[in-house]
C-alpha atoms as a PDB file:
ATOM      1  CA  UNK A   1     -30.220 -14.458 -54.550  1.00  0.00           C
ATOM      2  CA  UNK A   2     -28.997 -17.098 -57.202  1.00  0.00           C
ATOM      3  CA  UNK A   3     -26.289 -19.167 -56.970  1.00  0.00           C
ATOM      4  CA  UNK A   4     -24.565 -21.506 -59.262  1.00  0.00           C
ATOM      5  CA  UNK A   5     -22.392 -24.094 -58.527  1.00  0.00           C
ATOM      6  CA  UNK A   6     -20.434 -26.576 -60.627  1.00  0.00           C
ATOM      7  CA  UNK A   7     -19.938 -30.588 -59.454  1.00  0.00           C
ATOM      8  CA  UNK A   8     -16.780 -32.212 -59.074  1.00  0.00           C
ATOM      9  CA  UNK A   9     -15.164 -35.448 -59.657  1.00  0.00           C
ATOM     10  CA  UNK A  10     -17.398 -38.793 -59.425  1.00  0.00           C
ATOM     11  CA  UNK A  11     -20.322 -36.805 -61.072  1.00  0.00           C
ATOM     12  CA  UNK A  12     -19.847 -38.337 -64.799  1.00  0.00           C
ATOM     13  CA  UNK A  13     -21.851 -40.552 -66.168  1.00  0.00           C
ATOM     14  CA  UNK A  14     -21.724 -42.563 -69.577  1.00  0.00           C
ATOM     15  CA  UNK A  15     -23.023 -40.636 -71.973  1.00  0.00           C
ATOM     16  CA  UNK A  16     -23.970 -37.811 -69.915  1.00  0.00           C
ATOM     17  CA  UNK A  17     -22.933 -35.247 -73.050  1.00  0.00           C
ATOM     18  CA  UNK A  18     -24.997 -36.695 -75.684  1.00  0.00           C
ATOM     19  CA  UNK A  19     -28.114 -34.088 -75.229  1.00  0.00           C
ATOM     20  CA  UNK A  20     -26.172 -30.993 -75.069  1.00  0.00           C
ATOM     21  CA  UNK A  21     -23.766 -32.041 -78.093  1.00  0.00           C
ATOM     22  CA  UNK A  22     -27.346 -31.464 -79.972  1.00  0.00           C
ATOM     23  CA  UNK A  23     -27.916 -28.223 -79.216  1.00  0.00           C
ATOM     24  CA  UNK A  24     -26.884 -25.588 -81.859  1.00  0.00           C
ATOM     25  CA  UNK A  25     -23.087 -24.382 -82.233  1.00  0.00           C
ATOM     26  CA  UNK A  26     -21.943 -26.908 -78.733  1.00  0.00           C
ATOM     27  CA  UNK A  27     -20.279 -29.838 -81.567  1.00  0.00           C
ATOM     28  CA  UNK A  28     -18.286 -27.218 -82.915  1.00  0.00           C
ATOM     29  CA  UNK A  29     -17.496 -25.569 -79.293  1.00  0.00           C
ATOM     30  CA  UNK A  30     -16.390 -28.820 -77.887  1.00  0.00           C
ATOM     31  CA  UNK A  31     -13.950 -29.644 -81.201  1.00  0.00           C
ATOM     32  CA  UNK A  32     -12.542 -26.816 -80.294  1.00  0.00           C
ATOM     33  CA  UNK A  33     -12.028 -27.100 -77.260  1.00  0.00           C
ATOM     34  CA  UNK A  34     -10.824 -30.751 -77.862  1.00  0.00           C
ATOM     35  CA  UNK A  35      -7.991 -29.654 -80.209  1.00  0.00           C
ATOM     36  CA  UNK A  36      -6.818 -27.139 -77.577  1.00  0.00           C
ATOM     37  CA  UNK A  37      -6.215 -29.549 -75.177  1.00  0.00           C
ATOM     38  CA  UNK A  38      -5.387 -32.834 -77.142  1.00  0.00           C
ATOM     39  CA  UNK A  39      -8.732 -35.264 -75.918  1.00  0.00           C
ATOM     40  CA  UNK A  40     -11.748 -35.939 -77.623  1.00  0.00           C
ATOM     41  CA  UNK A  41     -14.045 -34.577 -75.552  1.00  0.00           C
ATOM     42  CA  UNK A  42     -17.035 -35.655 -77.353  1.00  0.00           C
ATOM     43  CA  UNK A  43     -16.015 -39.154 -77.504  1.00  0.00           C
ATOM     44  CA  UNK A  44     -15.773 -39.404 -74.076  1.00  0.00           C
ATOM     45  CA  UNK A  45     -18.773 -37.923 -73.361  1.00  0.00           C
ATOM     46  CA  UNK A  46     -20.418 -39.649 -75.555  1.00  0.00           C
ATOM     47  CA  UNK A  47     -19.313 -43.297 -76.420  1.00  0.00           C
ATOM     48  CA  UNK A  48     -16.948 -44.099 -73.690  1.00  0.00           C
ATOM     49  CA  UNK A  49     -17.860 -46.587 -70.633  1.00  0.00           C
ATOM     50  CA  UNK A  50     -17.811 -45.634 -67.035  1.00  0.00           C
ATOM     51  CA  UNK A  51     -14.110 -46.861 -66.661  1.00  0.00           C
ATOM     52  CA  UNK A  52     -12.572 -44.711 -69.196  1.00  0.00           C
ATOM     53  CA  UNK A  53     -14.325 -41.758 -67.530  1.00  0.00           C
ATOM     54  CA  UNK A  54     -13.467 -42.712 -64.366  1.00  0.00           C
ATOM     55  CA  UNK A  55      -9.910 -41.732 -65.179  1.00  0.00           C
ATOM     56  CA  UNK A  56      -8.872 -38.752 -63.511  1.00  0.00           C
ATOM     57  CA  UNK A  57      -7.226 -37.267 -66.613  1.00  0.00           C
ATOM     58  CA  UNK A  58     -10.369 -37.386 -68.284  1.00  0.00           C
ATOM     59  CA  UNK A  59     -12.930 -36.862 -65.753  1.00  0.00           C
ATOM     60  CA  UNK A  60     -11.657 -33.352 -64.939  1.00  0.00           C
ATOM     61  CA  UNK A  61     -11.627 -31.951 -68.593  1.00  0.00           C
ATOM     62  CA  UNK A  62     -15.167 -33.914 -69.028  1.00  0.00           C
ATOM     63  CA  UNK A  63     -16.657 -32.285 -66.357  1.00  0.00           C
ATOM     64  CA  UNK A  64     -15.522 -28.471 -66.788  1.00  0.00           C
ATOM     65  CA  UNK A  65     -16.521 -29.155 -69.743  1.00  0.00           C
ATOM     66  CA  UNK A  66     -19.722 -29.829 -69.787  1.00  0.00           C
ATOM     67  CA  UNK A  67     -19.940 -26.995 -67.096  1.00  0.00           C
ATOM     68  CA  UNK A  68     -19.480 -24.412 -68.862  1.00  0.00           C
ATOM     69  CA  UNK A  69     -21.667 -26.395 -72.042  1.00  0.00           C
ATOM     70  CA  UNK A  70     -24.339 -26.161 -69.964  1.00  0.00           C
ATOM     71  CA  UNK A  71     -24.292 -22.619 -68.460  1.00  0.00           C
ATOM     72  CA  UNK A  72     -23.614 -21.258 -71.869  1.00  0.00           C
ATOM     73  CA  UNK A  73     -27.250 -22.714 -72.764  1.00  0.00           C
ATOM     74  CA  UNK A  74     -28.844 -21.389 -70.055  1.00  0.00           C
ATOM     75  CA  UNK A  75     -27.470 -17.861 -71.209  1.00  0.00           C
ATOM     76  CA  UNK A  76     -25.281 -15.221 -71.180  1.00  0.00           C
ATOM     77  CA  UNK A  77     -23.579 -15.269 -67.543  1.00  0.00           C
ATOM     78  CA  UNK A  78     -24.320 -11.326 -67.473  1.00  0.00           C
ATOM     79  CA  UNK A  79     -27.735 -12.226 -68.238  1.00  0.00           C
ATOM     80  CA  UNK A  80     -28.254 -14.979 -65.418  1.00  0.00           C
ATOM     81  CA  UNK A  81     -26.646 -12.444 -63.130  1.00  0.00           C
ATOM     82  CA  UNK A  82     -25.676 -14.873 -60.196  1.00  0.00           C
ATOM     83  CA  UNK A  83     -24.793 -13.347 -56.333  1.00  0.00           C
ATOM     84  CA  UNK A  84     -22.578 -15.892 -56.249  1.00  0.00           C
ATOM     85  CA  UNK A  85     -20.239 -18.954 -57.755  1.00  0.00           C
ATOM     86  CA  UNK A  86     -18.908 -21.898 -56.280  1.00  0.00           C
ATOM     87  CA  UNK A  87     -17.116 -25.024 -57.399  1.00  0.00           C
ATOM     88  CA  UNK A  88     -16.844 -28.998 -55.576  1.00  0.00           C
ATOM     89  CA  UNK A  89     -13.077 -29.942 -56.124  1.00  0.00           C
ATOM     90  CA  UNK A  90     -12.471 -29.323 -60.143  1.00  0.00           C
ATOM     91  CA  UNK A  91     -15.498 -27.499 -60.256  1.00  0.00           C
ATOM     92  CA  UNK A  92     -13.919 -24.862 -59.041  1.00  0.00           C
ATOM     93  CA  UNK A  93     -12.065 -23.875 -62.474  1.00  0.00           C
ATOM     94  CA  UNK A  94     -15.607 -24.382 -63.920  1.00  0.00           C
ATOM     95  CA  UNK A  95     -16.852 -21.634 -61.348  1.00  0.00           C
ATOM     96  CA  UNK A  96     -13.430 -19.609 -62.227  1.00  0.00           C
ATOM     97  CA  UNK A  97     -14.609 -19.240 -65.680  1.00  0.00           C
ATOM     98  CA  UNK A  98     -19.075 -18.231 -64.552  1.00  0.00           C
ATOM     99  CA  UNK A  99     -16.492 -15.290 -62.562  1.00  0.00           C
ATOM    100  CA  UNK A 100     -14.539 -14.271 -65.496  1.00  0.00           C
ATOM    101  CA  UNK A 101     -11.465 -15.105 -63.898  1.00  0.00           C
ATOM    102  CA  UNK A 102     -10.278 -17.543 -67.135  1.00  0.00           C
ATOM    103  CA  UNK A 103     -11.964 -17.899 -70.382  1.00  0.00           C
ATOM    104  CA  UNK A 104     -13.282 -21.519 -70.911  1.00  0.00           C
ATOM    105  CA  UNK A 105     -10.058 -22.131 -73.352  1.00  0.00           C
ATOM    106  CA  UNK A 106      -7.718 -21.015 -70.012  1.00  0.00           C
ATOM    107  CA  UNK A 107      -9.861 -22.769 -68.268  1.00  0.00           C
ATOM    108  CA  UNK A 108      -9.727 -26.426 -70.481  1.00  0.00           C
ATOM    109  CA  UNK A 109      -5.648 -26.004 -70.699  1.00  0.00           C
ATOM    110  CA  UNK A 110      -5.452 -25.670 -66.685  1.00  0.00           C
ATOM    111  CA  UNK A 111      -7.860 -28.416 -65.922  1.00  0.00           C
ATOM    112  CA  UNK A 112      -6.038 -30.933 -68.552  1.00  0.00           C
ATOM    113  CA  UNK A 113      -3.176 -30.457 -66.719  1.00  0.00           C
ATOM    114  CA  UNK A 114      -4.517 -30.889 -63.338  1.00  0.00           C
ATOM    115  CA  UNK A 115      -6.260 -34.377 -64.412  1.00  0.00           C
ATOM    116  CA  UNK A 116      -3.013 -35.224 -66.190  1.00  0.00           C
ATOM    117  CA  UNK A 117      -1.018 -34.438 -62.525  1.00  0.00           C
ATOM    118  CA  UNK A 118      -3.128 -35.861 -60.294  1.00  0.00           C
ATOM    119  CA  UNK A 119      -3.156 -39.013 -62.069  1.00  0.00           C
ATOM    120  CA  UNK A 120       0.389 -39.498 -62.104  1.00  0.00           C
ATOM    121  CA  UNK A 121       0.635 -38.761 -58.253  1.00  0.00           C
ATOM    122  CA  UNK A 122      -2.199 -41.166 -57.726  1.00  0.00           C
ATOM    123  CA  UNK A 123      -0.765 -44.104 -60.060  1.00  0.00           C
ATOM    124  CA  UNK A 124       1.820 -44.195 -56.941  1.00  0.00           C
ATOM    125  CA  UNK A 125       0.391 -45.583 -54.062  1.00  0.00           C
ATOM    126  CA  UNK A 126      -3.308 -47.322 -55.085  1.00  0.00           C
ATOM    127  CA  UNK A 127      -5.592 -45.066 -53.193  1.00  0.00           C
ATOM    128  CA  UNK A 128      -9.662 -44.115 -53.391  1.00  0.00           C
ATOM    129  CA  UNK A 129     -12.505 -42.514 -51.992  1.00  0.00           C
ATOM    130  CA  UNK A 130     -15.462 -43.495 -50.147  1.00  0.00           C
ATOM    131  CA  UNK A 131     -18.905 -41.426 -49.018  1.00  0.00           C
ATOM    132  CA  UNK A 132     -19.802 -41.596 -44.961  1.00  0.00           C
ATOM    133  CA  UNK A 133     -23.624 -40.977 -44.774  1.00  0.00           C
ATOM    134  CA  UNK A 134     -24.836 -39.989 -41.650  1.00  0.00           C
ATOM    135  CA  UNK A 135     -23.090 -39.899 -38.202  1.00  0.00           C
ATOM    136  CA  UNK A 136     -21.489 -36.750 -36.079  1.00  0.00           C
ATOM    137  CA  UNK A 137     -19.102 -35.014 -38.082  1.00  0.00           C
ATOM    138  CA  UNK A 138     -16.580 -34.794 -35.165  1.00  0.00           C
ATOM    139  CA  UNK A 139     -16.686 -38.084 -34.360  1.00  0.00           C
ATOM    140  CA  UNK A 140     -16.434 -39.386 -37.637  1.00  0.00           C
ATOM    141  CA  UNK A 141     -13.267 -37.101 -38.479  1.00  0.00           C
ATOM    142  CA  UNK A 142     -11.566 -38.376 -35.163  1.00  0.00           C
ATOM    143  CA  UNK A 143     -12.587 -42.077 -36.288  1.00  0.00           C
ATOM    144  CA  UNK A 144     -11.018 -41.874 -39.705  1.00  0.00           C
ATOM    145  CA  UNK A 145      -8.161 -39.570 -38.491  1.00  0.00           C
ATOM    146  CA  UNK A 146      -7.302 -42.893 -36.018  1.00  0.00           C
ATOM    147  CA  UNK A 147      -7.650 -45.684 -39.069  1.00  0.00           C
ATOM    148  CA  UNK A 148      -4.848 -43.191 -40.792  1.00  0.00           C
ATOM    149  CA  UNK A 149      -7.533 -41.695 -43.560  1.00  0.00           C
ATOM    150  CA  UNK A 150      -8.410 -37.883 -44.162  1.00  0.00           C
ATOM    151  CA  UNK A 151     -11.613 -36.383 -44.164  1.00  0.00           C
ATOM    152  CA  UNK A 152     -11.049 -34.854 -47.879  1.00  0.00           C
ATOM    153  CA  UNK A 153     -14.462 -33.467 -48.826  1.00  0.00           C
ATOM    154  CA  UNK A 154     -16.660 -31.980 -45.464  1.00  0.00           C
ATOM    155  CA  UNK A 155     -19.788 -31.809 -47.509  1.00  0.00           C
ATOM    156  CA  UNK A 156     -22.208 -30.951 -45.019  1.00  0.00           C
ATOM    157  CA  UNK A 157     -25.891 -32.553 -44.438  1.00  0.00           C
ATOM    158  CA  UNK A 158     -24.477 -35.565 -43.295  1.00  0.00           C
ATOM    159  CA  UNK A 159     -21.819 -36.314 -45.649  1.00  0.00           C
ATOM    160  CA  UNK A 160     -18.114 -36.732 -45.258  1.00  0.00           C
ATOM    161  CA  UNK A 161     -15.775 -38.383 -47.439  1.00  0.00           C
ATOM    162  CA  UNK A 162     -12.937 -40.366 -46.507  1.00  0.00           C
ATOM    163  CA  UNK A 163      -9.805 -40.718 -48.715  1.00  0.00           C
ATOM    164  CA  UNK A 164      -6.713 -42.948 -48.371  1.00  0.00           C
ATOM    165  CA  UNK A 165      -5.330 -46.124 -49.435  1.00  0.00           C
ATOM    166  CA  UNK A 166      -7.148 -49.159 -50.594  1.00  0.00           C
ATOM    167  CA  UNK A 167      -6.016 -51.085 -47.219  1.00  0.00           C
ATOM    168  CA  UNK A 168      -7.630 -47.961 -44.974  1.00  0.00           C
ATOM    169  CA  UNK A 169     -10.705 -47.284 -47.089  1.00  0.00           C
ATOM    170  CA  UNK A 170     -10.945 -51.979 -46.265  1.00  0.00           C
ATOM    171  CA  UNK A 171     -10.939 -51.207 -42.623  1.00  0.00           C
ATOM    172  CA  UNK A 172     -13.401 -48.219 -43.145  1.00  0.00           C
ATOM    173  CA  UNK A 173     -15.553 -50.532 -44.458  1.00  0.00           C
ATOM    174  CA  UNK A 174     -15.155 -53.128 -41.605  1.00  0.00           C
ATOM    175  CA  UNK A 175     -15.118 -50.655 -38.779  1.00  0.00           C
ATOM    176  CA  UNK A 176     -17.557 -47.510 -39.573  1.00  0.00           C
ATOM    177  CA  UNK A 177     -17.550 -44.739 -37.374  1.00  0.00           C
ATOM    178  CA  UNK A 178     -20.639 -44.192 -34.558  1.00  0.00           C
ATOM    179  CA  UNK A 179     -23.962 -43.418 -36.461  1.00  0.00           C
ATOM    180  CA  UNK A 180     -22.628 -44.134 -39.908  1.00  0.00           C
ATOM    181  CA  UNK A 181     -25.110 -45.666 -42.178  1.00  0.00           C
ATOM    182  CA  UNK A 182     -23.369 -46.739 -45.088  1.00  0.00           C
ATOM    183  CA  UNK A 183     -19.610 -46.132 -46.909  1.00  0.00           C
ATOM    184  CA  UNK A 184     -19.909 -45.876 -50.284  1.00  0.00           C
ATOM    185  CA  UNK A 185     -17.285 -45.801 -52.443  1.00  0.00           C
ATOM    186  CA  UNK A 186     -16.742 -42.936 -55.028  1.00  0.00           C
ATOM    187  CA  UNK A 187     -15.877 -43.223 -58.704  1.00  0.00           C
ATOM    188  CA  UNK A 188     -12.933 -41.661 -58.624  1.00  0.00           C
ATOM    189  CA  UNK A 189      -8.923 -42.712 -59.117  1.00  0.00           C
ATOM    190  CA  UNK A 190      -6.869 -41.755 -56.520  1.00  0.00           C
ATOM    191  CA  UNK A 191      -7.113 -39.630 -53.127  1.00  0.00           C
ATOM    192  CA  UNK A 192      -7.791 -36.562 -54.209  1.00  0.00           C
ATOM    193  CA  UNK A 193      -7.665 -33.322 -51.453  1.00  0.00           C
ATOM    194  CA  UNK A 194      -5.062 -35.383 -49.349  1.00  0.00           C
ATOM    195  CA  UNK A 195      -1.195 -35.455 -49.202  1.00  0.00           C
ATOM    196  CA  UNK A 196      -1.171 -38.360 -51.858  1.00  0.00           C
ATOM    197  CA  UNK A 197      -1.804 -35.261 -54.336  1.00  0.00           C
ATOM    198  CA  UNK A 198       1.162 -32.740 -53.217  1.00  0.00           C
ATOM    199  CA  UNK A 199       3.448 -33.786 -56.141  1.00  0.00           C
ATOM    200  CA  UNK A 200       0.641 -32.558 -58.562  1.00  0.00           C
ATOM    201  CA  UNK A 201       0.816 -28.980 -56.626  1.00  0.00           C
ATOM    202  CA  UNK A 202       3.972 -28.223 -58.283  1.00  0.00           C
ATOM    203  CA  UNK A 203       3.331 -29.249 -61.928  1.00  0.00           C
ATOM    204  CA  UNK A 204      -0.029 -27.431 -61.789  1.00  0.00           C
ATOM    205  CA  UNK A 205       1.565 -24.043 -60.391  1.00  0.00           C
ATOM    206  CA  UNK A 206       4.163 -24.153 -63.264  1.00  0.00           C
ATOM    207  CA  UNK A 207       1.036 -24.439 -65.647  1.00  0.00           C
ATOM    208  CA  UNK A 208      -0.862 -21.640 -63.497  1.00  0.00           C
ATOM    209  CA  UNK A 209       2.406 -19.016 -64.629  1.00  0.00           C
ATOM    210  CA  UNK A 210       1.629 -19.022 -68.125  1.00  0.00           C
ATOM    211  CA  UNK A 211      -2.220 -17.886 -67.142  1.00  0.00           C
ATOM    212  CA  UNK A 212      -3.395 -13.587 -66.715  1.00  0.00           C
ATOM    213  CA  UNK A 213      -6.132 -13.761 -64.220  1.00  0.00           C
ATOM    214  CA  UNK A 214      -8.706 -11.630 -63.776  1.00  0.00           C
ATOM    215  CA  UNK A 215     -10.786 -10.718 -60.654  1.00  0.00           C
ATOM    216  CA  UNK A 216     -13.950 -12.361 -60.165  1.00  0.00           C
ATOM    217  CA  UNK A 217     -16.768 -10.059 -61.605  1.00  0.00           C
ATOM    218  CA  UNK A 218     -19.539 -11.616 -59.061  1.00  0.00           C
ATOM    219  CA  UNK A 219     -18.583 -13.356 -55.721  1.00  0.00           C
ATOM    220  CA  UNK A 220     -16.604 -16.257 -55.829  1.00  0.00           C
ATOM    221  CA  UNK A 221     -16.715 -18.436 -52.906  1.00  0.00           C
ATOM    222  CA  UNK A 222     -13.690 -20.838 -52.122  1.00  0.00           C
ATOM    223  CA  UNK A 223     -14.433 -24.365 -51.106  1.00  0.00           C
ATOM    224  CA  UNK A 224     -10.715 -23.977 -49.195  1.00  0.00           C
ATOM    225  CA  UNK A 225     -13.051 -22.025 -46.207  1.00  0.00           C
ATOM    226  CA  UNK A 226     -15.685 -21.239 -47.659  1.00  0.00           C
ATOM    227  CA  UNK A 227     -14.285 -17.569 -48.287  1.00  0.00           C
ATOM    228  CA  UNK A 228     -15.381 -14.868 -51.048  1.00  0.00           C
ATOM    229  CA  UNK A 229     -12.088 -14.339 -52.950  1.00  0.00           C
ATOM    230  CA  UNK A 230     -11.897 -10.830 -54.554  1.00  0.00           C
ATOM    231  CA  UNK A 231      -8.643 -11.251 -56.379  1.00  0.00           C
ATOM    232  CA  UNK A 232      -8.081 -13.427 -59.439  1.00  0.00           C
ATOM    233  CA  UNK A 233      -4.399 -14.056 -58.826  1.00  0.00           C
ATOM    234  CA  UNK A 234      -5.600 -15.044 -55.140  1.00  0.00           C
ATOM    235  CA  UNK A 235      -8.504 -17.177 -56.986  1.00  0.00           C
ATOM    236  CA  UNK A 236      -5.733 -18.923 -59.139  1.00  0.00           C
ATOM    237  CA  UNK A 237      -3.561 -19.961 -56.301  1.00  0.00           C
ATOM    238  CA  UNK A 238      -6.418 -21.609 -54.398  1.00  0.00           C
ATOM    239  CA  UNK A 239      -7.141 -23.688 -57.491  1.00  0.00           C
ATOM    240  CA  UNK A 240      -3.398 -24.717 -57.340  1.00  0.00           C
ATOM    241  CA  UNK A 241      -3.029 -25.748 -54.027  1.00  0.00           C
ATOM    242  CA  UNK A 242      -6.649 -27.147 -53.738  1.00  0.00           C
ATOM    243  CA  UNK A 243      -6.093 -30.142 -55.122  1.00  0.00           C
ATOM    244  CA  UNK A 244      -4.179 -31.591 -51.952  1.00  0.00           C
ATOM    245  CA  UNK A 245      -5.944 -29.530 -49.158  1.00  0.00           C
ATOM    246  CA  UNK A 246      -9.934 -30.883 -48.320  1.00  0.00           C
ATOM    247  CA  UNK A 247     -12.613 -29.399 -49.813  1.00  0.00           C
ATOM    248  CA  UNK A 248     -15.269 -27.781 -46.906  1.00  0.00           C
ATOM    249  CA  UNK A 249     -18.153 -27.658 -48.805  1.00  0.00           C
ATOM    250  CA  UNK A 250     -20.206 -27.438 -45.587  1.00  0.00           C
ATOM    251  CA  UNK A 251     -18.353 -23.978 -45.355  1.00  0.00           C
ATOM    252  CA  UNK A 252     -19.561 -22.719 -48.933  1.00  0.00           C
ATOM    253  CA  UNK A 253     -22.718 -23.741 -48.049  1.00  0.00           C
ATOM    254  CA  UNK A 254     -22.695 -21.561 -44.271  1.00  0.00           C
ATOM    255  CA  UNK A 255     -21.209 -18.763 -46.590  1.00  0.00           C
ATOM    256  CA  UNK A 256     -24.491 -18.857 -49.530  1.00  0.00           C
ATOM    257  CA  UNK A 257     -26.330 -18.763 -46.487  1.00  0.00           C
ATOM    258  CA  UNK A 258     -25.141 -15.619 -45.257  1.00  0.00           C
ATOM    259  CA  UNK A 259     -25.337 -14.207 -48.475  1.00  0.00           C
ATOM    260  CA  UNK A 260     -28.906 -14.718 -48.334  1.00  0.00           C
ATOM    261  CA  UNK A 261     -28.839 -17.070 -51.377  1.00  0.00           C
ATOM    262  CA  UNK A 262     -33.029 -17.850 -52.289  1.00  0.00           C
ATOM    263  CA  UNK A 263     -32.056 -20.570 -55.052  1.00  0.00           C
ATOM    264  CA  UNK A 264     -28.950 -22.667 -56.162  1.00  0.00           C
ATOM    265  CA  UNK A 265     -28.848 -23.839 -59.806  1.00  0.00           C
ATOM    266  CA  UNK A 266     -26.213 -26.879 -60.581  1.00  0.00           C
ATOM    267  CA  UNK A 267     -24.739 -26.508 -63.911  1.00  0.00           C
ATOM    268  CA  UNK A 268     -24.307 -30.480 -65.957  1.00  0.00           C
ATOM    269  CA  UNK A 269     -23.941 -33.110 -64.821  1.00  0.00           C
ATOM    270  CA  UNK A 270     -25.848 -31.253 -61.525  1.00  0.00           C
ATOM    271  CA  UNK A 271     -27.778 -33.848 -58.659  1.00  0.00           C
ATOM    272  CA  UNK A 272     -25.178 -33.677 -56.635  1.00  0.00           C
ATOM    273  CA  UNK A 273     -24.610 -30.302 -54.542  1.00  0.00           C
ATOM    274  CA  UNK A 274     -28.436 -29.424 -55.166  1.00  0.00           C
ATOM    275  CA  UNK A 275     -28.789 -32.612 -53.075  1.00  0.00           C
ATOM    276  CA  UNK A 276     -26.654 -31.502 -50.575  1.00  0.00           C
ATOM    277  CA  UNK A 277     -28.545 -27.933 -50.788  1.00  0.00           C
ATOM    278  CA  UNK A 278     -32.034 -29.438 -50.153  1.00  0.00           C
ATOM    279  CA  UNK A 279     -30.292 -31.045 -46.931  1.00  0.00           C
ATOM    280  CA  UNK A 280     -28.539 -28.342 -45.716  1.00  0.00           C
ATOM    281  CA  UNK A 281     -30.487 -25.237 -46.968  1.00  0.00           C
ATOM    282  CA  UNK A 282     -33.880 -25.913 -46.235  1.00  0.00           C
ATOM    283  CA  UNK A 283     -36.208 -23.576 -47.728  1.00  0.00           C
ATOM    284  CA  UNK A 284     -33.758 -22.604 -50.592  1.00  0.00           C
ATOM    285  CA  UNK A 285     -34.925 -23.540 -54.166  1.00  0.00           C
ATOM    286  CA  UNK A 286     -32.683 -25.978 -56.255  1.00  0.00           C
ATOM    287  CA  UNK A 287     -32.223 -27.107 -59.745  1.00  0.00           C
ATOM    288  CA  UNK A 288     -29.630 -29.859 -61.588  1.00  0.00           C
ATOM    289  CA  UNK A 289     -28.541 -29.123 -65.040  1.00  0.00           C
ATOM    290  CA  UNK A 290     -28.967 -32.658 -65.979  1.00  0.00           C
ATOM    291  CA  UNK A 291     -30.044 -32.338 -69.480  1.00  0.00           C
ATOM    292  CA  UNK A 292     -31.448 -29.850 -71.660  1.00  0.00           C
ATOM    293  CA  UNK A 293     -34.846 -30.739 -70.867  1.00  0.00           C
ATOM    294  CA  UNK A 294     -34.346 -28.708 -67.538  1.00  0.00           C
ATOM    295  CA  UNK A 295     -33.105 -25.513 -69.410  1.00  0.00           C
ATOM    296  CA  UNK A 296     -36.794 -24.127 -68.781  1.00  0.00           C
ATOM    297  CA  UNK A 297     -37.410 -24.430 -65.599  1.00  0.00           C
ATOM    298  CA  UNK A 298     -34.018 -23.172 -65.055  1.00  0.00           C
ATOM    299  CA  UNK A 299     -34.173 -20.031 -66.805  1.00  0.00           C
ATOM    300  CA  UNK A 300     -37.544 -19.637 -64.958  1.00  0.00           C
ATOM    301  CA  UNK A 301     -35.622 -19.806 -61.495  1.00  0.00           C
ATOM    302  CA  UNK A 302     -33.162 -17.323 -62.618  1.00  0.00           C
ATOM    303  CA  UNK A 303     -35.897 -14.645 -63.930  1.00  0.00           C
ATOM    304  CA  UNK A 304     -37.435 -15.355 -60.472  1.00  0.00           C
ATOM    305  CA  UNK A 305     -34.128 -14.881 -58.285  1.00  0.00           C
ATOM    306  CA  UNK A 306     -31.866 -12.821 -60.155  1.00  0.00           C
ATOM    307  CA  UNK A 307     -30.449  -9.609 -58.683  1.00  0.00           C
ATOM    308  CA  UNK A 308     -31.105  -6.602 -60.516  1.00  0.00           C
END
């Protein structure tokens, strides 16, 4: 069974656009989409530098983006005929749209305002992200629950990240949890999945009325709990209050496992989750979209895994 999954935030790279803006009818895709939501997409995945695409405003739209950009060139979702979809953080509008709960345009319009929200709640208190590799999961959530922080990504094989202010992310650094390696901090503007984020809930469920969802036409799983959704209005108000609960990655990941998933494709700019995957789910096949040099080898793992 195939699944595909779609990054989140702290994914972008400069440039990271450039080879799929090349491929045939994706300039003219992207303009459109650009004029729909009012930012120059392919500028900024283009031309702009790492700090300009570090803002959330832009990151988000950049990244769905270039989600669906990429899945669109591996083919036809019908065609690729996933058992499953799942999304990190943002990516879960990108995995809305591989479900046919929005259409990309829905899709762009939602996300624009989500990037545009969270980065007014986050221009109030100065706040960040960092990455805890290794260490015991429990321990490390009862560690950063005690330095005031929240454990707003559980990404499983390892990984937790801890979000917070820019004075409790400094102690982090000074006084790591039992068994952690390293703390690395993310690229990313604010403290995303945590209560810093509730006064975006509200402005992105006013935007969420003016969407018709529809239900997921293959299983979408929830990185809320890890949970197949089967309604799209249920799907909808996930991605609206998502953005200040954490995101339990580890849970979507127990989930494609009891799904029986066989091989996990990450749709641009993939590395990410499949790294995660090859952690977590040994044995399972994976492949990041990173350019369009790996189209090939990724339509060979879906002719291989696809359900019929």
């Amino acid at each position: 069974m195939l699944v595909l999954v779609a990054p989140g935030q702290g994914a972008q790279t400069p440039g990271f656009l450039t080879d799929w803006l090349a491929l045939p009818g994706a300039p003219d895709r992207v303009a459109a989409w650009s004029d729909a939501i009012g930012l120059d997409l392919a500028h900024f995945g283009t031309k702009a530098d790492a700090d300009e695409i570090r803002d959330t405003s832009v990151a988000q739209p950049l990244l769905v983006a270039a989600g669906i950009l990429s899945a669109a060139a591996l083919g036809d979702i019908s065609g690729i005929a996933p058992g499953a979809v799942a999304g990190h953080s943002v990516g879960e509008i990108t995995a809305a749209v591989f479900a046919g709960v929005l259409d990309d345009t829905a899709a762009l319009s939602l996300v624009r305002r989500r990037g545009l929200a969270m980065a007014e709640a986050a221009a109030v208190t100065e706040t960040g992200m960092s990455a805890l590799l290794g260490g015991d999961p429990e321990v490390s959530v009862a560690h950063l629950e005690r330095l005031g922080l929240t454990p707003a990504n559980v990404n499983g094989a390892g990984q937790i990240v801890a979000a917070g202010t820019m004075e409790q992310l400094a102690a982090l650094n000074e006084d790591k949890p039992e068994g952690v390696r390293k703390v690395v901090p993310l690229k990313v503007a604010g403290a995303f999945h945590t209560h810093h984020m509730a006064p975006a809930v509200d402005k992105l469920a006013e935007a969420a009325k003016a969407l018709t969802p529809a239900d997921p036409k293959v299983t979408y799983v929830s990185n809320k709990d890890g949970q197949a959704v089967a309604s799209g209005t249920e799907v909808l108000d996930r991605l609206v209050g998502q953005v200040a609960n954490p995101v339990r990655w580890d849970l979507c990941m127990e989930t494609f496992k009891e799904l029986g998933v066989t091989a996990i494709i990450e749709v641009c700019p993939g590395g990410t989750l499949t790294g995660l995957a090859k952690r977590a789910l040994p044995g399972v096949q994976t492949l990041a979209l990173k350019t369009p040099d790996n189209l090939d080898a990724a339509r060979e793992l879906v002719a291989e895994h696809t359900q019929a």
